[in-house]
C-alpha atoms as a PDB file:
ATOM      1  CA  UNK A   1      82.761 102.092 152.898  1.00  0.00           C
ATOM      2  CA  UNK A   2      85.908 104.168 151.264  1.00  0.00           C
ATOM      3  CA  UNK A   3      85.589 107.377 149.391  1.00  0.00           C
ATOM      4  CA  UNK A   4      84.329 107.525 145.621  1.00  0.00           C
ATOM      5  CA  UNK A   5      86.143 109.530 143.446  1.00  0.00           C
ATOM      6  CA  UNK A   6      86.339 110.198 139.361  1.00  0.00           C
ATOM      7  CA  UNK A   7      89.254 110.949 137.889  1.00  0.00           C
ATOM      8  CA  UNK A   8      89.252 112.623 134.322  1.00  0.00           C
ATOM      9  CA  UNK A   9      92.615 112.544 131.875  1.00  0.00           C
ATOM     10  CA  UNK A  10      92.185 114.629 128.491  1.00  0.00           C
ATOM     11  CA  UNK A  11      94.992 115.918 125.976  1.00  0.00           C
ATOM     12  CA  UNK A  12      93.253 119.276 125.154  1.00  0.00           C
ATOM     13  CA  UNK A  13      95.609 119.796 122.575  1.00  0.00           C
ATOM     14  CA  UNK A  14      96.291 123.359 123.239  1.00  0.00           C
ATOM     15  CA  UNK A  15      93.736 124.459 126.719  1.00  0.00           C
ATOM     16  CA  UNK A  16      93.592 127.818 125.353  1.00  0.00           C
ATOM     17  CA  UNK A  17      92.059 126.240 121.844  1.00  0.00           C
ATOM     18  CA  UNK A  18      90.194 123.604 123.752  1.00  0.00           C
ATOM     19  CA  UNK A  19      88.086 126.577 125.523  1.00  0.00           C
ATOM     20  CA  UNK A  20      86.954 128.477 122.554  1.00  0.00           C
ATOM     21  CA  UNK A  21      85.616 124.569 121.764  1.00  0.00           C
ATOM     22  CA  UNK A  22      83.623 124.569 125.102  1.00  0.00           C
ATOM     23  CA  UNK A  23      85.907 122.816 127.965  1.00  0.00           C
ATOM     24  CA  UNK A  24      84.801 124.694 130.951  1.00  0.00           C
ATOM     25  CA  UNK A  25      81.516 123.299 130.255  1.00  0.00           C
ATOM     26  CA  UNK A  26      82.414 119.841 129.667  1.00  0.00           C
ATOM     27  CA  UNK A  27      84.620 120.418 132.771  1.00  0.00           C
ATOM     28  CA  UNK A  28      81.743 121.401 134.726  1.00  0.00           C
ATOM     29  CA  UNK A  29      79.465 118.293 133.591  1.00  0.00           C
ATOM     30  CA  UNK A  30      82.041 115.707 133.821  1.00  0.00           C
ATOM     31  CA  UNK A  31      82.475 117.173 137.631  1.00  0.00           C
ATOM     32  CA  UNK A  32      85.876 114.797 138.617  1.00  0.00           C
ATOM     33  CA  UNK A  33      87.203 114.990 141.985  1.00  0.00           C
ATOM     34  CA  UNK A  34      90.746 115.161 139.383  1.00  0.00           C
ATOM     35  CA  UNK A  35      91.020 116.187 136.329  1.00  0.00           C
ATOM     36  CA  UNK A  36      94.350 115.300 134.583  1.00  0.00           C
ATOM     37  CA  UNK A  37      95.324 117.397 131.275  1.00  0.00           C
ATOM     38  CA  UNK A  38      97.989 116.783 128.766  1.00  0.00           C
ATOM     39  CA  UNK A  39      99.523 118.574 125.928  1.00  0.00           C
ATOM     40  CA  UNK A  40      98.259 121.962 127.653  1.00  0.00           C
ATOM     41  CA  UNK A  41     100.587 124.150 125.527  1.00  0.00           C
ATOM     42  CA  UNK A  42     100.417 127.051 127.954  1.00  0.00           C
ATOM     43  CA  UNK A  43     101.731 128.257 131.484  1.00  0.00           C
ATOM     44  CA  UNK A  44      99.394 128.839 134.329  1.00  0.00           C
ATOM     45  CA  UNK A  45      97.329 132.339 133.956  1.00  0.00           C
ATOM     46  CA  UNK A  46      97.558 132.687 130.431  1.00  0.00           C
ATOM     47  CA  UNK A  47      93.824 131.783 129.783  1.00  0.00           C
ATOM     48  CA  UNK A  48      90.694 132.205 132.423  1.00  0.00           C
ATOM     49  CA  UNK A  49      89.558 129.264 134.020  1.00  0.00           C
ATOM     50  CA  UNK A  50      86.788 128.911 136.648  1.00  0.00           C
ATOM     51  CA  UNK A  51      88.424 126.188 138.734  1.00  0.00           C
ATOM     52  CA  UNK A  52      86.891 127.019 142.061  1.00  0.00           C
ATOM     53  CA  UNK A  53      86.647 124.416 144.689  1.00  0.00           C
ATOM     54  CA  UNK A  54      89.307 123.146 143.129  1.00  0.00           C
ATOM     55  CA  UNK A  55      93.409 123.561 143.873  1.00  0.00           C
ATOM     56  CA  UNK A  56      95.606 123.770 140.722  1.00  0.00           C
ATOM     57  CA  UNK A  57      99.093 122.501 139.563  1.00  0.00           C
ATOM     58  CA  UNK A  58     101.102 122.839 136.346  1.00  0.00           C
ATOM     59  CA  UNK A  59     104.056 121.942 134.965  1.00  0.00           C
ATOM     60  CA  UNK A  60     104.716 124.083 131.670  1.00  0.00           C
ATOM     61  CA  UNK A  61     107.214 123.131 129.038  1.00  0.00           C
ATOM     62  CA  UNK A  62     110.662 125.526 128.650  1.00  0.00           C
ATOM     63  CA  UNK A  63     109.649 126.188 125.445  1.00  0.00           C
ATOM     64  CA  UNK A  64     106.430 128.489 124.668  1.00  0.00           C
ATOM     65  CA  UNK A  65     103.387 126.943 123.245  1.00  0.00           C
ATOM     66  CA  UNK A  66     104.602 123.001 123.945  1.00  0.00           C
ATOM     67  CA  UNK A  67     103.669 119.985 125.135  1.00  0.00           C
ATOM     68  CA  UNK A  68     102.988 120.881 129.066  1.00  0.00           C
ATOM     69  CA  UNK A  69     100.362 119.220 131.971  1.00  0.00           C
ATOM     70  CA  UNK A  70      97.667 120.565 134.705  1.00  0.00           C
ATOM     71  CA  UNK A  71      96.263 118.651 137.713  1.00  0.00           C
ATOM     72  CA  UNK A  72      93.226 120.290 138.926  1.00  0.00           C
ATOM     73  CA  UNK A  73      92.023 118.428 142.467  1.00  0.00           C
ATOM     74  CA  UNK A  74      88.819 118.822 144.913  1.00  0.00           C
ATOM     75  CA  UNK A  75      90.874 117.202 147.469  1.00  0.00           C
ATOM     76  CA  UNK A  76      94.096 119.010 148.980  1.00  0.00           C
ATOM     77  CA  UNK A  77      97.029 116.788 148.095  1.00  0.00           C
ATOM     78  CA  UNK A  78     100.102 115.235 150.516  1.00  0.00           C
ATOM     79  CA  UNK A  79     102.433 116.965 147.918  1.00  0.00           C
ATOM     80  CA  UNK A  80     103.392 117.711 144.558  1.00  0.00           C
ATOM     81  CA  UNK A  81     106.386 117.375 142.386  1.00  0.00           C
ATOM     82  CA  UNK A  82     106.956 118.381 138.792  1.00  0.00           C
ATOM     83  CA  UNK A  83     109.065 116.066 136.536  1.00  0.00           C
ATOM     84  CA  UNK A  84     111.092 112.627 137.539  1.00  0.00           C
ATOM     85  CA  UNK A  85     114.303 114.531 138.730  1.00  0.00           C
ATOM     86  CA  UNK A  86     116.091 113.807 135.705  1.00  0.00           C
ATOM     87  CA  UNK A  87     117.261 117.048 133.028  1.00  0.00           C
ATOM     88  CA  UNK A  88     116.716 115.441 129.699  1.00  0.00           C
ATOM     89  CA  UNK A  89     113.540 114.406 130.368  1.00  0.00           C
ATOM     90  CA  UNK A  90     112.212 117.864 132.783  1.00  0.00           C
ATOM     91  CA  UNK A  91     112.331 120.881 130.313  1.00  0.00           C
ATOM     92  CA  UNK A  92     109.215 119.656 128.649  1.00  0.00           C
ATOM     93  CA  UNK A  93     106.757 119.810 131.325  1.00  0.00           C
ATOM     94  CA  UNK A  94     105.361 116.090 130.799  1.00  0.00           C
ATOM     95  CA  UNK A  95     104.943 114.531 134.367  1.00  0.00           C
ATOM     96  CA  UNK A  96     102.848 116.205 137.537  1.00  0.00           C
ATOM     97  CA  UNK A  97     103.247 113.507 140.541  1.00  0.00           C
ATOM     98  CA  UNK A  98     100.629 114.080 143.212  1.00  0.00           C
ATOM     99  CA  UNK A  99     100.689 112.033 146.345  1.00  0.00           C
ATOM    100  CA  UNK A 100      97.631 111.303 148.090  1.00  0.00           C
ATOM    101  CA  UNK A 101      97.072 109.428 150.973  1.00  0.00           C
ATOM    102  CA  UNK A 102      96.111 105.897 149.510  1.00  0.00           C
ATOM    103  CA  UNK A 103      98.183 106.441 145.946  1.00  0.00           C
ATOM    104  CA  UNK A 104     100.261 108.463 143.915  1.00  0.00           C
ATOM    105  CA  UNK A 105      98.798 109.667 140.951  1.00  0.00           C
ATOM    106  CA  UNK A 106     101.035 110.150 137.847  1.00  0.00           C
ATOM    107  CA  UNK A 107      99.647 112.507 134.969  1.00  0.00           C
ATOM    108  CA  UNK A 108     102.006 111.938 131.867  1.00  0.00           C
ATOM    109  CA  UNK A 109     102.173 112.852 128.312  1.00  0.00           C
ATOM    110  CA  UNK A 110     104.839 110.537 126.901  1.00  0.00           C
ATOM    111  CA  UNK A 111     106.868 112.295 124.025  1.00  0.00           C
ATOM    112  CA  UNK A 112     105.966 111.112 120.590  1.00  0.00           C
ATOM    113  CA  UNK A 113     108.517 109.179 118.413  1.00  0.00           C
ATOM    114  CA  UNK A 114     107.841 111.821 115.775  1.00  0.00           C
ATOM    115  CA  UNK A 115     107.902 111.571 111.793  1.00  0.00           C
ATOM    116  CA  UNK A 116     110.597 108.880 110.569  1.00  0.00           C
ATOM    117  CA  UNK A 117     111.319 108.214 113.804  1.00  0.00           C
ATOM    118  CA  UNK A 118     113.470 110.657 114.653  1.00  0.00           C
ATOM    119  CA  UNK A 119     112.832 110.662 118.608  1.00  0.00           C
ATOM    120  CA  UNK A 120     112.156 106.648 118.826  1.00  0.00           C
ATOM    121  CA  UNK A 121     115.644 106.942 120.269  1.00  0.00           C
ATOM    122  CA  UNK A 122     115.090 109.293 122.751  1.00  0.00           C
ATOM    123  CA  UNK A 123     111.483 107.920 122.980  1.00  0.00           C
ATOM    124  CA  UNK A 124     112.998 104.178 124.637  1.00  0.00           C
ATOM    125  CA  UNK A 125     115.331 106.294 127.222  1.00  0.00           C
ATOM    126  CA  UNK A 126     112.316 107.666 128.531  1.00  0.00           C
ATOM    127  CA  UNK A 127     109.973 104.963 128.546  1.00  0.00           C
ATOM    128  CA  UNK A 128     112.739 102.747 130.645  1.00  0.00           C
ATOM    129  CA  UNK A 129     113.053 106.380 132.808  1.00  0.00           C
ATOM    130  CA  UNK A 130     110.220 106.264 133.493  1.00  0.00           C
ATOM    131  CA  UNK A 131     108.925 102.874 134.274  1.00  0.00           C
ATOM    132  CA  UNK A 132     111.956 102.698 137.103  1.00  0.00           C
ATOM    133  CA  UNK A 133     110.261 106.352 138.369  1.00  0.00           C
ATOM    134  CA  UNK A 134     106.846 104.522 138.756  1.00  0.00           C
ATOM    135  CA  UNK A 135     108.236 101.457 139.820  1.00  0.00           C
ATOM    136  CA  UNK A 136     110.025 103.238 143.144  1.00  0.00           C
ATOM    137  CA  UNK A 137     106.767 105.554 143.736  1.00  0.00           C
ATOM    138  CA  UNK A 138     105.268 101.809 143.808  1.00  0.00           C
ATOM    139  CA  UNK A 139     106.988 100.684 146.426  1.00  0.00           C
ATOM    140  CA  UNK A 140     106.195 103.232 148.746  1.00  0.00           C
ATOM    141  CA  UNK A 141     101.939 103.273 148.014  1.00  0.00           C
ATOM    142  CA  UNK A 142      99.933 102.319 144.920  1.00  0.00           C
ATOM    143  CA  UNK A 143     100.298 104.173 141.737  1.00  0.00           C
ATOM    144  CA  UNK A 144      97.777 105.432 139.310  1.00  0.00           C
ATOM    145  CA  UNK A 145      99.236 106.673 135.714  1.00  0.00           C
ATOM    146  CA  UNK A 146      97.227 108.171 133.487  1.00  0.00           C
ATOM    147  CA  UNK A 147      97.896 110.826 130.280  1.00  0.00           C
ATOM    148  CA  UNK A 148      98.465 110.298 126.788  1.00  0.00           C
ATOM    149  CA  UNK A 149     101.073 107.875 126.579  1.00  0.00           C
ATOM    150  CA  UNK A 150     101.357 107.681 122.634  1.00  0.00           C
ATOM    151  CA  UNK A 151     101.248 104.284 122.117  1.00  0.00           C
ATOM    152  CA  UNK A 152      98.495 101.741 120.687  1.00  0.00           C
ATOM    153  CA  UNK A 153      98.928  98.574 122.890  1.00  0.00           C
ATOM    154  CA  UNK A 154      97.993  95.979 120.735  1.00  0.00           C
ATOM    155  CA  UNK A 155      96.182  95.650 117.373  1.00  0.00           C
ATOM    156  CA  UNK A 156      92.738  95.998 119.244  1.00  0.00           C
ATOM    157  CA  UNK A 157      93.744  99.124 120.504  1.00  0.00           C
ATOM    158  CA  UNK A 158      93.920 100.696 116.887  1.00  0.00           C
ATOM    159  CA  UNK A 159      91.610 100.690 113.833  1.00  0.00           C
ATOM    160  CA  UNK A 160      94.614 100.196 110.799  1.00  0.00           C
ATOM    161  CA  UNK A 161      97.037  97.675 112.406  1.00  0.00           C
ATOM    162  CA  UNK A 162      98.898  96.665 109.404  1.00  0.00           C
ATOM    163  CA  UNK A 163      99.715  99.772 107.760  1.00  0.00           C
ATOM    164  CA  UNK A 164     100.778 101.898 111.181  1.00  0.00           C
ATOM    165  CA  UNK A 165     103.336  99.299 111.317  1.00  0.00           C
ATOM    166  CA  UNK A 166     106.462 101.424 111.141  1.00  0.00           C
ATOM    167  CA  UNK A 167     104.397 104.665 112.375  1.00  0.00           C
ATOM    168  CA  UNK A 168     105.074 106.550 115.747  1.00  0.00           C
ATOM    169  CA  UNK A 169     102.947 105.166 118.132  1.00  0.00           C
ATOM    170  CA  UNK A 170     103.122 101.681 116.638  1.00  0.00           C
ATOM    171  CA  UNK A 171     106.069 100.367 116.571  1.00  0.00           C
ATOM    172  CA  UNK A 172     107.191  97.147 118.057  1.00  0.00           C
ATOM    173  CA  UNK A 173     109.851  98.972 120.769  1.00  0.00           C
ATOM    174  CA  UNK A 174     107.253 101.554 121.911  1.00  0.00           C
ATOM    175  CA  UNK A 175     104.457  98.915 121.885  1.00  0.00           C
ATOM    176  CA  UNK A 176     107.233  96.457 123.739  1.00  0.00           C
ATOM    177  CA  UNK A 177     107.832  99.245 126.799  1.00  0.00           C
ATOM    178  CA  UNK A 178     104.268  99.174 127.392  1.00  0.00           C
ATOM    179  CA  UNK A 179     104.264  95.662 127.872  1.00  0.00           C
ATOM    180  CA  UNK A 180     107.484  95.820 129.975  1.00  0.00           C
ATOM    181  CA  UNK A 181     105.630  98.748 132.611  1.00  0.00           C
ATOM    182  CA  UNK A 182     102.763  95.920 132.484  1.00  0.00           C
ATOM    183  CA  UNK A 183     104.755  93.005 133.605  1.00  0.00           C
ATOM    184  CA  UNK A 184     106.714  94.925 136.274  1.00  0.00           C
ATOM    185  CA  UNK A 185     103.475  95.105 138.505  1.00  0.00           C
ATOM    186  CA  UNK A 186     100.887  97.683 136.188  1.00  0.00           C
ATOM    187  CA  UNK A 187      97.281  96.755 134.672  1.00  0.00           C
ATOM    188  CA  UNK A 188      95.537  98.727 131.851  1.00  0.00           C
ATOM    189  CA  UNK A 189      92.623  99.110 133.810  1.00  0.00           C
ATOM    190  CA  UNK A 190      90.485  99.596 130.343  1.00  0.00           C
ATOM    191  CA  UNK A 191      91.540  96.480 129.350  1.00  0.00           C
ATOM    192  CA  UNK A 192      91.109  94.399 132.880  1.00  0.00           C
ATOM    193  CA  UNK A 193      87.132  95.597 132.239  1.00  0.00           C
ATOM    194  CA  UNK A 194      86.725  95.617 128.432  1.00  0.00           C
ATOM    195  CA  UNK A 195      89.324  92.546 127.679  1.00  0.00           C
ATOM    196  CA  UNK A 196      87.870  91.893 124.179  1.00  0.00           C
ATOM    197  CA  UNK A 197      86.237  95.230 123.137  1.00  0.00           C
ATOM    198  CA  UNK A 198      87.481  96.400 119.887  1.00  0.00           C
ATOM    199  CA  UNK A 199      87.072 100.085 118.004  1.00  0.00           C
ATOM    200  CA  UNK A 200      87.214 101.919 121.413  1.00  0.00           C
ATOM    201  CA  UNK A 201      89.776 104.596 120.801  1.00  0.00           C
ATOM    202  CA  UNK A 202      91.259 108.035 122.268  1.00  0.00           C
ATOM    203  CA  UNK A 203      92.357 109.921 119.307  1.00  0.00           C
ATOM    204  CA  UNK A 204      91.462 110.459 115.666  1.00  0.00           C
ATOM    205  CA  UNK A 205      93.455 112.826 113.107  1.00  0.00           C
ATOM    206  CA  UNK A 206      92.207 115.939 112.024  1.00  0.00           C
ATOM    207  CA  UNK A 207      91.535 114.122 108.120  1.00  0.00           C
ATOM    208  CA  UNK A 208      87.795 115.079 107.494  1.00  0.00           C
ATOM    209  CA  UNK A 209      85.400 112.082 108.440  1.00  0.00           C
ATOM    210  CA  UNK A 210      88.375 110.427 110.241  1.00  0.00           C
ATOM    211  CA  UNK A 211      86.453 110.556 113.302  1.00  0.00           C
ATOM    212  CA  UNK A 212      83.146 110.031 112.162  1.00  0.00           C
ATOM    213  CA  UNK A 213      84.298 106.985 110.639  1.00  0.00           C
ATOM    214  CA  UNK A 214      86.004 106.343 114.042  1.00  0.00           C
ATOM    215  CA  UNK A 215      89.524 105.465 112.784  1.00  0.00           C
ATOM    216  CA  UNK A 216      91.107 105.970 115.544  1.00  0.00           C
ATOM    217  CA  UNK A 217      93.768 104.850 118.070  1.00  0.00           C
ATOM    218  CA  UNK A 218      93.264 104.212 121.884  1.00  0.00           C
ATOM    219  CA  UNK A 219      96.384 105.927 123.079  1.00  0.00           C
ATOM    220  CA  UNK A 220      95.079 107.246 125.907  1.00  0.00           C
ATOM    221  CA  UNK A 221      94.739 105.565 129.240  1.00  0.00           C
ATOM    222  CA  UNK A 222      94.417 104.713 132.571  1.00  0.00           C
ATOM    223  CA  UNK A 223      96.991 102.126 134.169  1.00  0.00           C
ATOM    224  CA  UNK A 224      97.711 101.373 138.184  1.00  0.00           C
ATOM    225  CA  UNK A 225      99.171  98.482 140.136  1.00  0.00           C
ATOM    226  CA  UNK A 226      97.928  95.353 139.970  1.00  0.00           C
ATOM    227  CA  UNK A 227      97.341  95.214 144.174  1.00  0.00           C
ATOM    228  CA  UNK A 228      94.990  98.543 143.151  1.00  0.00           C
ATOM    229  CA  UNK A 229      92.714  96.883 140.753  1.00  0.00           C
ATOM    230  CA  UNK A 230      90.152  95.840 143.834  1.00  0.00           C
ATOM    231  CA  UNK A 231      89.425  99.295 144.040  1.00  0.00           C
ATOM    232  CA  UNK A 232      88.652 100.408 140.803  1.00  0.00           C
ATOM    233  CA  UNK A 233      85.341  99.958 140.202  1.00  0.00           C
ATOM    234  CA  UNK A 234      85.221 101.413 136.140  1.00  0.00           C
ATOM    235  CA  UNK A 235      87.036 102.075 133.853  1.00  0.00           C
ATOM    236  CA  UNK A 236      86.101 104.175 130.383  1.00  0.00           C
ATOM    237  CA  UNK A 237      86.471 106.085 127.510  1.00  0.00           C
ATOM    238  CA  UNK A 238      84.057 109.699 126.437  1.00  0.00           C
ATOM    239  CA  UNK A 239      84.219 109.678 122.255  1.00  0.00           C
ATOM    240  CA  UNK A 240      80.989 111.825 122.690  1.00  0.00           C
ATOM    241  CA  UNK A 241      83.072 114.738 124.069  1.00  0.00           C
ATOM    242  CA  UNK A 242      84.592 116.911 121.450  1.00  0.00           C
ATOM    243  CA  UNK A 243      87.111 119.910 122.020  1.00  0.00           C
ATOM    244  CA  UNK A 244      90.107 117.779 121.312  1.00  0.00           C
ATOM    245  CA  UNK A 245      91.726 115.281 118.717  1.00  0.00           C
ATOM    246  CA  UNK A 246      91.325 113.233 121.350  1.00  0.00           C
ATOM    247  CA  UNK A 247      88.870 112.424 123.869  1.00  0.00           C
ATOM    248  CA  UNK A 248      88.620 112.270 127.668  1.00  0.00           C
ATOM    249  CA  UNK A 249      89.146 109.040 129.639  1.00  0.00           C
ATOM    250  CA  UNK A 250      88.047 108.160 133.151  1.00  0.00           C
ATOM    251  CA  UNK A 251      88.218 105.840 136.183  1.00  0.00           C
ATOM    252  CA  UNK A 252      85.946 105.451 139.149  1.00  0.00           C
ATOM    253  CA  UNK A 253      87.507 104.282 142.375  1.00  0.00           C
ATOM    254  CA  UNK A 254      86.929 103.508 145.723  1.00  0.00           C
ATOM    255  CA  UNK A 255      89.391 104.311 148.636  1.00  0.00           C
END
C-alpha cells in the first residue's frame, strides 16, 4: 500500500480578502496534505495565517497587490524553485515547482488574455513556455499541474459556449494549447473520471445570481501524466465552498 494524500488548488482571489470570507476555516476542514493557491495578491507575512504542521512557499509578483502563488505542504519537500527560469515570464510570481519524491508538482496561474485580447499574444509564448518546462520536469519523474489555467477546454467545460467565442479564456489558440500540453503526454484528470459531466465549473463572475444560476466556467484544474493516472484515485471540484470567484479543486492520490 502507497501513501494517500489530498491535494487542494484554489485562486483566492486576493488571500488577504479570501480570509475576512472565512479561508482558514475552510483550510482547516478541507485538511490537504497540499494546498496550492493562485492569484494570492500578496507577499509572505502580510496577513496571519495559522499554517502549523505545515511548511510554506511563495512566489509573489514584482508588482504589489498582483497575481502571485503559495504552496503550503505537510510533507517536507526534495526542493523548491520559483518560476521556469525564463525573465518575461518570472516577475509575476505565477509558477511554484515542488519536487517530491514520486512527482513534481506544478502550481500555476496562467496569465489571462485580458479584454480585446490584448495579452493573447503574450498569452501563446507562455503557454508553448511552458508546456516545454513541464515536458522536461516529465522526463525526469511524473508531473502533477494544477492552478487556474484560464482556459475552458471544450464547450462542456463552460455554460455560454457560443457567445464566449472571441472572449479571453475561450478562444480557439488558448483552447488549442491546452489540447497541445494534452497530446504531449498530460490527462485532465477531471475529465478521465467525469468524461461526460456537464455544468461542473470553477469560476463564476461577480454579476448578481451568476453563481446561483451556476453560469460558470471550469477553468480550474488538475492535469498529470498520463503514466500517473493509475494512481489517482479522484478527481473533483468544491462549488459549495465560497470565499472566492472561484472554487477549490482537488485530487486524491496514492503513492
Amino acid at each position: 500500500m502507497g501513501i494517500n494524500l489530498k491535494l487542494i488548488s484554489w485562486n483566492v482571489n486576493g488571500l488577504r480578502a479570501s480570509l475576512k470570507k472565512g479561508f482558514m476555516e475552510k483550510f482547516k476542514e478541507l485538511d490537504a496534505d497540499v494546498f496550492c493557491l493562485q492569484e494570492t495578491k500578496m507577499m509572505q507575512g502580510q496577513a496571519e495565517l495559522d499554517l502549523r504542521g505545515y511548511e510554506e512557499f511563495w512566489n509573489s509578483a514584482d508588482k504589489k497587490g498582483y497575481s502571485g502563488t503559495a504552496v503550503f505542504t505537510k510533507t517536507t519537500p526534495i526542493a523548491v524553485a520559483n518560476g521556469m527560469d525564463i525573465d518575461e515570464h518570472d516577475r509575476e510570481g505565477r509558477v511554484i515547482t515542488v519536487e517530491y519524491e514520486k512527482f513534481y508538482l506544478v502550481n500555476v496561474y496562467t496569465p489571462n488574455s485580458q479584454n480585446e485580447l490584448r495579452r493573447l499574444d503574450y498569452r501563446m509564448r507562455w503557454e508553448d513556455d511552458f508546456r516545454e518546462f513541464v515536458c522536461s520536469l516529465d522526463k525526469i519523474k511524473p508531473v502533477l499541474i494544477c492552478g487556474d489555467l484560464n482556459v475552458a477546454h471544450t464547450e462542456m467545460d463552460i455554460k455560454n459556449a457560443k457567445s464566449n467565442v472571441r472572449n479571453a479564456g475561450f478562444t480557439i489558440e488558448e483552447r488549442t494549447k491546452l489540447t497541445t500540453l494534452l497530446d504531449v503526454g498530460f490527462t485532465d484528470y477531471f475529465r478521465h473520471f467525469n468524461p461526460e459531466k456537464t455544468d461542473a465549473y470553477t469560476w463564476w463572475s461577480y454579476m448578481p445570481g451568476v453563481r446561483e444560476r451556476n453560469v460558470g466556467w471550469r477553468i480550474d484544474y488538475f492535469l498529470g501524466s498520463d503514466r500517473f493516472v493509475e494512481n489517482v484515485k479522484d478527481a473533483f471540484i468544491l462549488p459549495e465552498i465560497y470565499g472566492s470567484d472561484h472554487c477549490p479543486v482537488g485530487l486524491e492520490i496514492d503513492v
